[in-house]
PDB file of N, CA and C in Angstrom:
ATOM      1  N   UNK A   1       1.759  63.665 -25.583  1.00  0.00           N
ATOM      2  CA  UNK A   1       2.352  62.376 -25.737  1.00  0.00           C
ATOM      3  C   UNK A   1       1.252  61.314 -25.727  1.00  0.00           C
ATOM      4  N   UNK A   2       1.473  60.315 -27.305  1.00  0.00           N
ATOM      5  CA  UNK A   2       0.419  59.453 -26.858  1.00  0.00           C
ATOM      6  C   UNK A   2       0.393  58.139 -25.848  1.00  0.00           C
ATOM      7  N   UNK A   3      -0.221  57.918 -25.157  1.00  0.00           N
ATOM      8  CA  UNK A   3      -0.361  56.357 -24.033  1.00  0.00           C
ATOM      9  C   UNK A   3      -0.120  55.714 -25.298  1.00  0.00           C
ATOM     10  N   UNK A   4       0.858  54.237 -24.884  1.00  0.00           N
ATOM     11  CA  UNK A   4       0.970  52.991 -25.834  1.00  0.00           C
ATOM     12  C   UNK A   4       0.051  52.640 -24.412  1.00  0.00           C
ATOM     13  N   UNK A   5      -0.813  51.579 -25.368  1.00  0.00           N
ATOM     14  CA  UNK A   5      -1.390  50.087 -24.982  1.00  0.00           C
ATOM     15  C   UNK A   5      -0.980  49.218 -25.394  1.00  0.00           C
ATOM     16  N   UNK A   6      -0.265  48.606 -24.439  1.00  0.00           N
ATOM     17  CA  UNK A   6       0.723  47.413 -24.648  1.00  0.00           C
ATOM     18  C   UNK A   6      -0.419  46.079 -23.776  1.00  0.00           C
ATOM     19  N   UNK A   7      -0.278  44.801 -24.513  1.00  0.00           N
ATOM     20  CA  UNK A   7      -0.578  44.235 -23.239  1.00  0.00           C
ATOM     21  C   UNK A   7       0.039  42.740 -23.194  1.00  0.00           C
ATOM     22  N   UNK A   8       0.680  42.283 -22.286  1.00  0.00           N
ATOM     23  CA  UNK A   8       2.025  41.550 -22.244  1.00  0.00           C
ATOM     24  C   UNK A   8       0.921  40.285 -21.600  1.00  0.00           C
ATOM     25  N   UNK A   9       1.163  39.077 -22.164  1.00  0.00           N
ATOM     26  CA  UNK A   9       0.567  37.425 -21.993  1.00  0.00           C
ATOM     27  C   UNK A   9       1.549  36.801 -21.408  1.00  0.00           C
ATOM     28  N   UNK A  10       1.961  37.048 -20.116  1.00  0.00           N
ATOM     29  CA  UNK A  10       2.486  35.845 -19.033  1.00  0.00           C
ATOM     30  C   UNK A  10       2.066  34.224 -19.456  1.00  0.00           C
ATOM     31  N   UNK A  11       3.213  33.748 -19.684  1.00  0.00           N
ATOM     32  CA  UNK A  11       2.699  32.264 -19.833  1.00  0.00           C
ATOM     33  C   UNK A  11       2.574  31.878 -18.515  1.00  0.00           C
ATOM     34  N   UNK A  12       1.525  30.872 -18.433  1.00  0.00           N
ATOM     35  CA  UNK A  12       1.630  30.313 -17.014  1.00  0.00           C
ATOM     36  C   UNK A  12       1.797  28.802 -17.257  1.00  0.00           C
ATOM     37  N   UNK A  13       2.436  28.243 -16.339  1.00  0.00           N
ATOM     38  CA  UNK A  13       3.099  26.629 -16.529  1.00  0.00           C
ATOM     39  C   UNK A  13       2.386  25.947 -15.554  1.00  0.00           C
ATOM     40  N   UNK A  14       1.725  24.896 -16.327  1.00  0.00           N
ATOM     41  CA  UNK A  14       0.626  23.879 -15.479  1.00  0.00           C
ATOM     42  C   UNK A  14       1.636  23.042 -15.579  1.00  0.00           C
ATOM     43  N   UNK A  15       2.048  22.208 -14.270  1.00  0.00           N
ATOM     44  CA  UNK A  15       1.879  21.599 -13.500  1.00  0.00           C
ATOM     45  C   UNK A  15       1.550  20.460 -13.887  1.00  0.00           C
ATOM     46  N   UNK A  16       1.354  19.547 -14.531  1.00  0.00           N
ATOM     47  CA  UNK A  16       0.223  18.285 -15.257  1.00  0.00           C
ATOM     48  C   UNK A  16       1.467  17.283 -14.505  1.00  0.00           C
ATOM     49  N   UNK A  17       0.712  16.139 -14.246  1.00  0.00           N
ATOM     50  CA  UNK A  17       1.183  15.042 -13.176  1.00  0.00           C
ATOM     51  C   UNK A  17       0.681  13.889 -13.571  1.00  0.00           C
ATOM     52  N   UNK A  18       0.952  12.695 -13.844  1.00  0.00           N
ATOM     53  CA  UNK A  18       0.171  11.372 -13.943  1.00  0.00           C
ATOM     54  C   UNK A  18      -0.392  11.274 -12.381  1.00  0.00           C
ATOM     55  N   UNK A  19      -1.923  10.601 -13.041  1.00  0.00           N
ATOM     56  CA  UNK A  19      -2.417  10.335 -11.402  1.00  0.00           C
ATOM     57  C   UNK A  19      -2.052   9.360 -10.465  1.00  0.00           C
ATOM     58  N   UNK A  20      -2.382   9.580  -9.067  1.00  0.00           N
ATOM     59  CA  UNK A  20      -1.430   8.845  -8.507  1.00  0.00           C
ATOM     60  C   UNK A  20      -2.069   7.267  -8.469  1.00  0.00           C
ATOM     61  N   UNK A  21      -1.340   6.472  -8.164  1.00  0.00           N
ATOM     62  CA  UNK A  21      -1.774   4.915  -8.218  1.00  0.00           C
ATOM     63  C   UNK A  21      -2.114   5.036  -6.737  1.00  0.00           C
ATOM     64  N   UNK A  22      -3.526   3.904  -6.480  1.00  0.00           N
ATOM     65  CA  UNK A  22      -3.799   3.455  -5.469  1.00  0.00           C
ATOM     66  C   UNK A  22      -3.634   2.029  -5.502  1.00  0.00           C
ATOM     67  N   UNK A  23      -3.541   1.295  -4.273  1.00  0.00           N
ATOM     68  CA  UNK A  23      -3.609   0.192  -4.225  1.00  0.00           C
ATOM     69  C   UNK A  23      -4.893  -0.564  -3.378  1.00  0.00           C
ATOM     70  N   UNK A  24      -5.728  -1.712  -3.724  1.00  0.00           N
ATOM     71  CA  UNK A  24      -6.500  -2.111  -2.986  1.00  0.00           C
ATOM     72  C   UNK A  24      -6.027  -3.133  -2.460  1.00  0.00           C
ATOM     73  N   UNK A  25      -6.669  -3.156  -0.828  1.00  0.00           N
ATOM     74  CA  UNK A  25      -6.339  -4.275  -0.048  1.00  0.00           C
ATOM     75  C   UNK A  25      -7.140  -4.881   0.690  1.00  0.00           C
ATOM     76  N   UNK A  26      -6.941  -6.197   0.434  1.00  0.00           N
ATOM     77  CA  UNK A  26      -7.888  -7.362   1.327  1.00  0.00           C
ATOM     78  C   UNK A  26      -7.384  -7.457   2.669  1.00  0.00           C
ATOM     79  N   UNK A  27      -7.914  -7.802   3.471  1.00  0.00           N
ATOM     80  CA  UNK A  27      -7.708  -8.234   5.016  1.00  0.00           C
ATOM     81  C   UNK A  27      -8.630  -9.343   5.372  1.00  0.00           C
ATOM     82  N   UNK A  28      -7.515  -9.821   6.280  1.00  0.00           N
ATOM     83  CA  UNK A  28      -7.846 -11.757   6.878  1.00  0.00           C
ATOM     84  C   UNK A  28      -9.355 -10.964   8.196  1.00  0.00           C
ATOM     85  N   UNK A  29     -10.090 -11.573   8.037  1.00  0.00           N
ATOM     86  CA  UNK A  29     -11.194 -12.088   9.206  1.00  0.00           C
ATOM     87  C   UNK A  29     -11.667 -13.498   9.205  1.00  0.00           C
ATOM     88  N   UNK A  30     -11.804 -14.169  10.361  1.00  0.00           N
ATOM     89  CA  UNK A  30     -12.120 -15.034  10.893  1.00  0.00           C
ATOM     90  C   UNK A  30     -13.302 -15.991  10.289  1.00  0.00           C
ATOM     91  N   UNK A  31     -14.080 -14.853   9.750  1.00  0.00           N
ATOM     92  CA  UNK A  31     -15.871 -15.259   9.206  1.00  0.00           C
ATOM     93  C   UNK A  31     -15.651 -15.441   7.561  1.00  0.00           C
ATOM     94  N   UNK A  32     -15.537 -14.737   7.223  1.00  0.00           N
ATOM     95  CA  UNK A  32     -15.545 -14.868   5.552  1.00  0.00           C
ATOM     96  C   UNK A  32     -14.576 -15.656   4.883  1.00  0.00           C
ATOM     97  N   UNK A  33     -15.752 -16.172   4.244  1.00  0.00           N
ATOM     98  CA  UNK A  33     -15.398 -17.871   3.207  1.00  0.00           C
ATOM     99  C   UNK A  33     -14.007 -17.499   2.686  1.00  0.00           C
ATOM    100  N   UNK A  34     -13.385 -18.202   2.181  1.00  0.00           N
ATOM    101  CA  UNK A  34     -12.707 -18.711   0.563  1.00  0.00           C
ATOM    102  C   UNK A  34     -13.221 -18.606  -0.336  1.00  0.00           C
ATOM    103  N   UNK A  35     -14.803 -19.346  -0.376  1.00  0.00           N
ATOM    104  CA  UNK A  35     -15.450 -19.261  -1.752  1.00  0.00           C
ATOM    105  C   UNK A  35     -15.922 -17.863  -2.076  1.00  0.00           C
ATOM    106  N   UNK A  36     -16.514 -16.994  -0.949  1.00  0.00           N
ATOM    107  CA  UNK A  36     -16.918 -16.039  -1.167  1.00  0.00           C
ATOM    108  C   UNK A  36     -15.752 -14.838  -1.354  1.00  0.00           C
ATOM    109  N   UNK A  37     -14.481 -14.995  -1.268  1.00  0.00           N
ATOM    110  CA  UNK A  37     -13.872 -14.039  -1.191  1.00  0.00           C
ATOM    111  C   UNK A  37     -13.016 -14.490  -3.025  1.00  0.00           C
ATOM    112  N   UNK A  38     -12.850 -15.512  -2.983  1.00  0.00           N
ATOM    113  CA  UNK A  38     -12.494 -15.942  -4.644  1.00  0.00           C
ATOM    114  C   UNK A  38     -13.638 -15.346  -5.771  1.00  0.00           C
ATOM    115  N   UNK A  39     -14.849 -15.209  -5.157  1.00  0.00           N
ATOM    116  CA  UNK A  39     -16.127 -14.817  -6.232  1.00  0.00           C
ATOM    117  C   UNK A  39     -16.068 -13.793  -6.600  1.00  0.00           C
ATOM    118  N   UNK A  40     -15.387 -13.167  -4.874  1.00  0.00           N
ATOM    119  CA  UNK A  40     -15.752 -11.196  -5.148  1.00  0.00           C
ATOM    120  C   UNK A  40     -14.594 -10.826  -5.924  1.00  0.00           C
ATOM    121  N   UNK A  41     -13.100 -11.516  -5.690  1.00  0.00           N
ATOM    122  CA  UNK A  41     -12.163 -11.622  -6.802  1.00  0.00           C
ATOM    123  C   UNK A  41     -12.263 -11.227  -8.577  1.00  0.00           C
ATOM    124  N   UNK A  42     -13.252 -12.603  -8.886  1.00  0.00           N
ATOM    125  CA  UNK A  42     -13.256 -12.958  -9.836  1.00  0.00           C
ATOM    126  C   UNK A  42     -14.296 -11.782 -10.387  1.00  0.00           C
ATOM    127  N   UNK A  43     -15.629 -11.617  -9.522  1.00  0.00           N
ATOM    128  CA  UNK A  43     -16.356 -10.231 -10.260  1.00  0.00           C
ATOM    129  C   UNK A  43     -16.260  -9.318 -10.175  1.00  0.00           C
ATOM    130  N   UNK A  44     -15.597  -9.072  -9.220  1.00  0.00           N
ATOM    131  CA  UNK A  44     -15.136  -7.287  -9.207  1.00  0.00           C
ATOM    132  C   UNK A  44     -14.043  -6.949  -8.990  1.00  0.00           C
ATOM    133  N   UNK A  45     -12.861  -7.564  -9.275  1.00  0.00           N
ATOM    134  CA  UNK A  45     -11.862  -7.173  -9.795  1.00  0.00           C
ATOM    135  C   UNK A  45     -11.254  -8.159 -10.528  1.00  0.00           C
ATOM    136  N   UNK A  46     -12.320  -8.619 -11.327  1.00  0.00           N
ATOM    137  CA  UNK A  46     -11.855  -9.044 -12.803  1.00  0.00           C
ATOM    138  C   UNK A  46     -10.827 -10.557 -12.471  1.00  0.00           C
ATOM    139  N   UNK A  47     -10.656 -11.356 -11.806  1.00  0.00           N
ATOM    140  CA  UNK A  47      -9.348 -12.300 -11.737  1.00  0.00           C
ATOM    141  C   UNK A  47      -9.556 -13.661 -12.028  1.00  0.00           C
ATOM    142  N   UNK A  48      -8.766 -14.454 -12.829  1.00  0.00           N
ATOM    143  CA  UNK A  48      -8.861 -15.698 -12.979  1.00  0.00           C
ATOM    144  C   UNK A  48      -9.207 -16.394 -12.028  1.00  0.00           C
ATOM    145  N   UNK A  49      -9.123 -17.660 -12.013  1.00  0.00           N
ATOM    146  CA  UNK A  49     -10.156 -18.290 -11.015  1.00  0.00           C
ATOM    147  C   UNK A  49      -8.688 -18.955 -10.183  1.00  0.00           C
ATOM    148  N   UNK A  50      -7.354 -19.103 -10.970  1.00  0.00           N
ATOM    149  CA  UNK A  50      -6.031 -19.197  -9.986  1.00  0.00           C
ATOM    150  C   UNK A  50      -5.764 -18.011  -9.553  1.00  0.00           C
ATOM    151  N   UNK A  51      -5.600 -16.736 -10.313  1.00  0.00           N
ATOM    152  CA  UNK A  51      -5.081 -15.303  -9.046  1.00  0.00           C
ATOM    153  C   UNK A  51      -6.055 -15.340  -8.089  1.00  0.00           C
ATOM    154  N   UNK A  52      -7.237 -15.412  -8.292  1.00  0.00           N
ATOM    155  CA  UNK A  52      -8.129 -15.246  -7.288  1.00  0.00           C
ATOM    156  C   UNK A  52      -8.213 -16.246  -6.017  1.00  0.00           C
ATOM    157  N   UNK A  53      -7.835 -17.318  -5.896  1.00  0.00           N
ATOM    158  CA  UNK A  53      -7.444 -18.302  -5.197  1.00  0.00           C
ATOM    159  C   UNK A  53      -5.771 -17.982  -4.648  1.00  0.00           C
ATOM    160  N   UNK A  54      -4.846 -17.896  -5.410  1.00  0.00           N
ATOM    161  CA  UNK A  54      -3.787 -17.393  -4.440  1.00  0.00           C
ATOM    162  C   UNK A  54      -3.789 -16.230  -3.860  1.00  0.00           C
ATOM    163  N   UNK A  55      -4.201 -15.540  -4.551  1.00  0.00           N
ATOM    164  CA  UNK A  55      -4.802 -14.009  -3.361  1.00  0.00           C
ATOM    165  C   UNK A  55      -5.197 -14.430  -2.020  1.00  0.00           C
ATOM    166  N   UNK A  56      -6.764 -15.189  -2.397  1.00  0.00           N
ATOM    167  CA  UNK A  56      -7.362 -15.540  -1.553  1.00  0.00           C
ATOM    168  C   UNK A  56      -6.436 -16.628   0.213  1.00  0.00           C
ATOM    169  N   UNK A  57      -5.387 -17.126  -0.617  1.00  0.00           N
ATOM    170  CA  UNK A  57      -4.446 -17.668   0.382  1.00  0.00           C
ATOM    171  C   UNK A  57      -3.698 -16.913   0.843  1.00  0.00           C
ATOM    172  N   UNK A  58      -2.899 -16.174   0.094  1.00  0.00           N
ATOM    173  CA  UNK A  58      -2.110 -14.742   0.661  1.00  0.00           C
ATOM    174  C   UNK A  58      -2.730 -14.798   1.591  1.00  0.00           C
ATOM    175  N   UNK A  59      -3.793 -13.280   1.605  1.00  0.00           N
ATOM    176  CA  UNK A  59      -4.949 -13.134   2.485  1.00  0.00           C
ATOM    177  C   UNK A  59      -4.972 -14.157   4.000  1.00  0.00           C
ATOM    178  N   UNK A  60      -5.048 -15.221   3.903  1.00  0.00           N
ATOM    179  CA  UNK A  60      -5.171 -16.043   4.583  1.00  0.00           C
ATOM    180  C   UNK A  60      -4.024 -15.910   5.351  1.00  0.00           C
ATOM    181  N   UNK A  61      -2.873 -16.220   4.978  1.00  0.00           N
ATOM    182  CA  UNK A  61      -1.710 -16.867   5.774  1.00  0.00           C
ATOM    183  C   UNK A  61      -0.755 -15.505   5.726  1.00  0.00           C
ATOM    184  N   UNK A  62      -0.762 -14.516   5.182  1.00  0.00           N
ATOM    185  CA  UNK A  62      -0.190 -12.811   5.447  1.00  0.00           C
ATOM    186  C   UNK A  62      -1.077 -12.137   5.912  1.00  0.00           C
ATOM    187  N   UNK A  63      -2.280 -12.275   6.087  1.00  0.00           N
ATOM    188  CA  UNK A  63      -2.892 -11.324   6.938  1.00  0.00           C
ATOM    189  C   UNK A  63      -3.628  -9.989   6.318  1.00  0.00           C
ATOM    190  N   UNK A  64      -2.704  -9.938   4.934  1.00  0.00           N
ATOM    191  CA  UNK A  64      -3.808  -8.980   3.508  1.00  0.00           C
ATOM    192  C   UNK A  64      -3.189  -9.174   2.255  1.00  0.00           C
ATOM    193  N   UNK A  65      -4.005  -8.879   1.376  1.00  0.00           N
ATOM    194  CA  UNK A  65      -3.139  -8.875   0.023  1.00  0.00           C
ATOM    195  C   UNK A  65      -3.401  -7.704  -0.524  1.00  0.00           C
ATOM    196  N   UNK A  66      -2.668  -7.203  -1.493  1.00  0.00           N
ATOM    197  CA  UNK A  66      -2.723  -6.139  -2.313  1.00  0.00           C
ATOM    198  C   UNK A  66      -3.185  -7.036  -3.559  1.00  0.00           C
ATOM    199  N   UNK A  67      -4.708  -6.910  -3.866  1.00  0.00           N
ATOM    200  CA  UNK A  67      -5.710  -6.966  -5.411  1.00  0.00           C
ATOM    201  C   UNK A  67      -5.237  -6.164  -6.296  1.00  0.00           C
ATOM    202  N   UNK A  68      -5.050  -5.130  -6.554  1.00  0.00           N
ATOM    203  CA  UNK A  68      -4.383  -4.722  -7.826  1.00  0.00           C
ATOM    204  C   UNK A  68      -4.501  -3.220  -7.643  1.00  0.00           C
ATOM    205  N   UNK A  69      -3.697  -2.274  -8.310  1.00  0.00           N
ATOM    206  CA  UNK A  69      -3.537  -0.740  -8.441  1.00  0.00           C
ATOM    207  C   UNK A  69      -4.475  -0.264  -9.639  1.00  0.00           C
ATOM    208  N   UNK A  70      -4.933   0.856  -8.839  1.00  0.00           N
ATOM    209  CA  UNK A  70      -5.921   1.581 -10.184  1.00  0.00           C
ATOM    210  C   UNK A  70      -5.919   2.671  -9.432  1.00  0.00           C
ATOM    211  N   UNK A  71      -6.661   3.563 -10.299  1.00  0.00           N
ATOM    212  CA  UNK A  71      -6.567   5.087 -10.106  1.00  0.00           C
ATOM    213  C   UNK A  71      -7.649   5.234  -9.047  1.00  0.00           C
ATOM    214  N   UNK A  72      -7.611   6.393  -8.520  1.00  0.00           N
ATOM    215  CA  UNK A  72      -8.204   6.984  -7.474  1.00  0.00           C
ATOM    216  C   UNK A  72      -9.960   6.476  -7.803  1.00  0.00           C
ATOM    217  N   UNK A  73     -10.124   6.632  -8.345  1.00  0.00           N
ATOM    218  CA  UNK A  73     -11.945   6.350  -8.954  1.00  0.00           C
ATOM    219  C   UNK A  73     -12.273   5.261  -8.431  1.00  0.00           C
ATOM    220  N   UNK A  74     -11.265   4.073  -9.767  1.00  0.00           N
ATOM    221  CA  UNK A  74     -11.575   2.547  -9.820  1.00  0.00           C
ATOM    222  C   UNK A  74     -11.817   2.278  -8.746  1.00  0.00           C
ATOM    223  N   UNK A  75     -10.842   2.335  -8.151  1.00  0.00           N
ATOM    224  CA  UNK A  75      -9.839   1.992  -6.568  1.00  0.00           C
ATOM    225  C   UNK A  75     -11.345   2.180  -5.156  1.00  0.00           C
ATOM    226  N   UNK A  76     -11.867   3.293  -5.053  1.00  0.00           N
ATOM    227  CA  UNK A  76     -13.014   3.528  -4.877  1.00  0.00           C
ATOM    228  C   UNK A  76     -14.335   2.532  -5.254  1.00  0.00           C
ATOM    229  N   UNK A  77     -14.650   2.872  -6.289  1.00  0.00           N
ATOM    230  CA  UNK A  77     -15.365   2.178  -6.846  1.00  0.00           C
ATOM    231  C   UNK A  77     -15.708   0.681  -6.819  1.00  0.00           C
ATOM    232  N   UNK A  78     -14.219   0.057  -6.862  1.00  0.00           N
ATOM    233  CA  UNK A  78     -14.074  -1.355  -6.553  1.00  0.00           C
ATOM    234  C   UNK A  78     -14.496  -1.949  -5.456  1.00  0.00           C
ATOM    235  N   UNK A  79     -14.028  -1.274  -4.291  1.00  0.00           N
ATOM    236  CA  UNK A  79     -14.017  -1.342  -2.833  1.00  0.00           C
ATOM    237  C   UNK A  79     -15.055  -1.152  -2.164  1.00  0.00           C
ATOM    238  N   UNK A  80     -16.034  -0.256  -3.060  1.00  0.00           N
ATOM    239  CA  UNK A  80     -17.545  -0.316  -2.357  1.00  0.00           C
ATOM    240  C   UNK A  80     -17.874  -1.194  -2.645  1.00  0.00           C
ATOM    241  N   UNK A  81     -18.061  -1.703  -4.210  1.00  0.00           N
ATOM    242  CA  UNK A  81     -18.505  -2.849  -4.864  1.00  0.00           C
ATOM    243  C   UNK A  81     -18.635  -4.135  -3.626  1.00  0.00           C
ATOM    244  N   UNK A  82     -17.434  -4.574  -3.850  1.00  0.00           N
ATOM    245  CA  UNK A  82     -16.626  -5.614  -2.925  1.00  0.00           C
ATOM    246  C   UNK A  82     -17.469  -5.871  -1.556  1.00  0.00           C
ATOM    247  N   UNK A  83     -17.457  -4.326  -0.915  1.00  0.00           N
ATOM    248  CA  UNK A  83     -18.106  -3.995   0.914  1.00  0.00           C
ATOM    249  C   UNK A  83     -19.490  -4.521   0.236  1.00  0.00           C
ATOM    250  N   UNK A  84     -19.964  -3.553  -0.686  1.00  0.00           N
ATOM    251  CA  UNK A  84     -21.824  -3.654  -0.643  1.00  0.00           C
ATOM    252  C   UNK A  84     -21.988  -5.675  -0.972  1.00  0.00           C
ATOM    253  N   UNK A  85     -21.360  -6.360  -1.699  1.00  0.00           N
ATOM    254  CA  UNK A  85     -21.330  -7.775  -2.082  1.00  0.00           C
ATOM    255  C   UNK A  85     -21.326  -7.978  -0.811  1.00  0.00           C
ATOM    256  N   UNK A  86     -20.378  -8.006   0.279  1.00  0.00           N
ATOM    257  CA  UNK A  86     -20.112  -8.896   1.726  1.00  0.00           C
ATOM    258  C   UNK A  86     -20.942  -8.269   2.509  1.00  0.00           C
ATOM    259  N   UNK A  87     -21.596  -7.020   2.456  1.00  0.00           N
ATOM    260  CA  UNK A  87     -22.707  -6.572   3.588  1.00  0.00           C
ATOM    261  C   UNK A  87     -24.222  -7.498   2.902  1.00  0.00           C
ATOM    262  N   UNK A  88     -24.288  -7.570   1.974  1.00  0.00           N
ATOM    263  CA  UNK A  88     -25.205  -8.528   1.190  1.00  0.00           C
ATOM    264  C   UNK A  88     -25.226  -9.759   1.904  1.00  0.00           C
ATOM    265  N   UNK A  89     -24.233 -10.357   1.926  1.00  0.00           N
ATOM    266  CA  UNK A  89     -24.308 -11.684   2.472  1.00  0.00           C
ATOM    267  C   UNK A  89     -23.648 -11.965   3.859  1.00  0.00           C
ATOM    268  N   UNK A  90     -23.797 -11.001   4.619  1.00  0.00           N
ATOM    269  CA  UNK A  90     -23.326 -10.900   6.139  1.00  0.00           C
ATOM    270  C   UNK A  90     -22.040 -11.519   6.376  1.00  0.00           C
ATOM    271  N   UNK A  91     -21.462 -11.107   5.753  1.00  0.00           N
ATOM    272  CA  UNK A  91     -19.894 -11.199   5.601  1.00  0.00           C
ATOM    273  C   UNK A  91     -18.866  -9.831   5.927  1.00  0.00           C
ATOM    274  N   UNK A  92     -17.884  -9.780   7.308  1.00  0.00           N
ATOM    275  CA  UNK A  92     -17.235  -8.315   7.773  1.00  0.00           C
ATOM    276  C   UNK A  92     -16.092  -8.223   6.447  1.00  0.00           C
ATOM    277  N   UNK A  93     -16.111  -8.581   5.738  1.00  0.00           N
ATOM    278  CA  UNK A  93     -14.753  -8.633   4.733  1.00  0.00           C
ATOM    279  C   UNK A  93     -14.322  -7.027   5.039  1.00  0.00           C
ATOM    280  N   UNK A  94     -13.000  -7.004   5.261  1.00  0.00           N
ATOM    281  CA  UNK A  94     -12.121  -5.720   5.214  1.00  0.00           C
ATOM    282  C   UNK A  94     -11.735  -5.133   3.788  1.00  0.00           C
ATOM    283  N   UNK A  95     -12.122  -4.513   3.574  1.00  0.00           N
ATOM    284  CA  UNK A  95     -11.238  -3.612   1.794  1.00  0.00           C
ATOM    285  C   UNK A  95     -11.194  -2.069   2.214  1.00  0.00           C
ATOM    286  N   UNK A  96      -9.523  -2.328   2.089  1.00  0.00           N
ATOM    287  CA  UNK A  96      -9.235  -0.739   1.927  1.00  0.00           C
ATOM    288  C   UNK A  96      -8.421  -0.524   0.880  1.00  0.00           C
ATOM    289  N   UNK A  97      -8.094   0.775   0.447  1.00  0.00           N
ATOM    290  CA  UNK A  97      -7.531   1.433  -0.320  1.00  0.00           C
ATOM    291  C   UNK A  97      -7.002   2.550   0.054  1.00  0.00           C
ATOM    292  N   UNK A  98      -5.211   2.795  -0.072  1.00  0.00           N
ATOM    293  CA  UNK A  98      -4.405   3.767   0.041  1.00  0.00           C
ATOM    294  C   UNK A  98      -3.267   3.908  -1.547  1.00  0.00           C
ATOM    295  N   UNK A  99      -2.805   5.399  -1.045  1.00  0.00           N
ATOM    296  CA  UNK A  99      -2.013   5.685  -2.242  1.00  0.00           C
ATOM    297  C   UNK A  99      -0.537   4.757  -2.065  1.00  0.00           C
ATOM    298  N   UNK A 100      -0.711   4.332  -3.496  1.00  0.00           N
ATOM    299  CA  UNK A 100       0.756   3.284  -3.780  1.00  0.00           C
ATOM    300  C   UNK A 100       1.830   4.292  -3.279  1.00  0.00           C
TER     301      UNK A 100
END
């Protein structure tokens, strides 16, 4: 009797997901400007010179604001940006980032 060689291709099902959104967030301290926190706004995360000013009040009078959602990278990326700018100019500015 001859052996068949058969050989059978299981599909396998990925899983594929949009990535998840993060959100970045400012926090109120005592020390760091207005002007300097509208600048870091405006250059590193991109904002008009009014979002960046009502943020900047948010911030102020809520205690943090949510700057804007981006993916895991940006979100990162942004937030060092932001820290390395305020460790530059001896400024404690708070930026964190968690999943939306």
């Amino acid at each position: 009797m001859a052996k068949q060689n058969t050989s059978v291709k299981e599909r396998t099902r990925t899983n594929l997901q949009e990535p998840h959104d993060y959100v970045v967030i400012f926090h109120n301290d005592d020390f760091t400007t207005y002007d300097f926190v509208v600048k870091v706004l405006k250059v590193v995360f991109r904002k008009s010179e009014s979002e960046a000013v009502k943020l900047t009040v948010q911030v102020d009078t809520e205690g943090q604001a949510i700057v804007g959602h981006y993916s895991y990278d940006i979100a990162v990326t942004k937030t060092n940006k932001a820290i390395q700018m305020a460790r530059a100019e001896n400024f404690p500015l708070k930026i964190t980032y968690e999943q939306a």
